[in-house]
Protein backbone atom coordinates (compact mmCIF):
# COMPACT_ATOMS: atom_id res chain seq x y z
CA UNK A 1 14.34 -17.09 -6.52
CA UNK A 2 11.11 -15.74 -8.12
CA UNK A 3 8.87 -13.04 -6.36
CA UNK A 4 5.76 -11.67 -7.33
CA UNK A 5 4.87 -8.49 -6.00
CA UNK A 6 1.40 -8.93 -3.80
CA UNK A 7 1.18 -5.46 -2.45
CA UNK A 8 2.65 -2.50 -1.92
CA UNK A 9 2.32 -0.31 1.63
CA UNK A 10 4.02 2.92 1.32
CA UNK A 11 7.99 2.30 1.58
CA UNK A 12 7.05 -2.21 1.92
CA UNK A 13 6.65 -4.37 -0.77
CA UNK A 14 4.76 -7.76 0.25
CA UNK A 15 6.30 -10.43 -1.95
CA UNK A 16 4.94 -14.22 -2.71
CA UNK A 17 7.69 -16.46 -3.34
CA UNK A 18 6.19 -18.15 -6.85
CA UNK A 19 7.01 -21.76 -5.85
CA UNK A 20 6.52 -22.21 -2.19
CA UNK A 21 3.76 -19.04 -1.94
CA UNK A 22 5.88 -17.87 1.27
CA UNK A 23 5.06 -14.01 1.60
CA UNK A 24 8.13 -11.87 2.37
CA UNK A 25 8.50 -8.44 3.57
CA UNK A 26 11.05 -5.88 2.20
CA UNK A 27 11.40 -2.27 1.90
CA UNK A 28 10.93 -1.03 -1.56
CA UNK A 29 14.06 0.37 -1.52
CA UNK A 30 15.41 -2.94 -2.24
CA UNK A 31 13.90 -2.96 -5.26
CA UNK A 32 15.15 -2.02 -8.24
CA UNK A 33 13.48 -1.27 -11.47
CA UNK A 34 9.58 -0.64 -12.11
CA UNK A 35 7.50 -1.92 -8.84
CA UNK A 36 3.79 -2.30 -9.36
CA UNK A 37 1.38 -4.87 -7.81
CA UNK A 38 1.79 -8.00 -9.95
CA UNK A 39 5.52 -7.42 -11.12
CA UNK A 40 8.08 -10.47 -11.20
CA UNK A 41 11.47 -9.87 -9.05
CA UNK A 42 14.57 -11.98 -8.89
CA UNK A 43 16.11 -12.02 -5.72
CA UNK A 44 20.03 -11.66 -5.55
CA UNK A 45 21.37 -11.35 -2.56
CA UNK A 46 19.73 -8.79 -0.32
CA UNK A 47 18.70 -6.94 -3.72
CA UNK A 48 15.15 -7.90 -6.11
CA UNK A 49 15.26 -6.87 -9.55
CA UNK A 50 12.49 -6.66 -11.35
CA UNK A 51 11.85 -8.82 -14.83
CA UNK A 52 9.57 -7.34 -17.30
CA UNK A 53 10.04 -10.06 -19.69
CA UNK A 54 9.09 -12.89 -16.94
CA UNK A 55 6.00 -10.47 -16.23
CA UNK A 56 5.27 -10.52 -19.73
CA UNK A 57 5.32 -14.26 -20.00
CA UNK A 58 3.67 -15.02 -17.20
CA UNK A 59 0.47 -12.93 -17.97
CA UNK A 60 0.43 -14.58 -21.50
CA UNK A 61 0.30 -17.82 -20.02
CA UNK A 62 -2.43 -16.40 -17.20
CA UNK A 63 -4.63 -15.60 -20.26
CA UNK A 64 -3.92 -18.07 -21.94
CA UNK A 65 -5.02 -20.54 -19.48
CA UNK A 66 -8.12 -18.04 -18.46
CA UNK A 67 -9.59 -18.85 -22.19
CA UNK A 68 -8.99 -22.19 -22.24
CA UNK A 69 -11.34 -22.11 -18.94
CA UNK A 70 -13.98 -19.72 -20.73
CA UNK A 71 -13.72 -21.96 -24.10
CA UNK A 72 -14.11 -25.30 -21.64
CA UNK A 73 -17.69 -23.73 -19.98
CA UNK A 74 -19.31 -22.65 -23.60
């Protein structure tokens, strides 16, 4: 399963499960890799991993779909 990272509180990471929007609680310890506020993670098992590339493709298609709202107001 896909996670975004929603917020961080000291040692917990709030997750939102990308396709059902479910928000999860788990200790950052969990996590491995780079954890910021808007990172991707792929759950396996009792572990998350994190997914730059996913992140990177996801905030492509965010911006993408941001200018295609700017372009459809002008």
């Amino acid at each position: 399963m896909k996670y975004a990272i929603d917020k961080i509180e000291e040692d917990i990471v709030i997750l939102e499960n990308l396709e059902t929007k479910e928000k999860e609680e788990v200790n950052i310890k969990n996590i491995l890799g780079e954890t910021h506020e808007g990172a991707i993670v792929i759950k396996n098992n009792d572990t998350y991993i994190t997914d730059s590339k996913e992140e990177n493709l996801r905030r492509k298609m965010l911006r993408e779909k941001l200018e295609r709202l700017k372009n459809k107001q002008s």
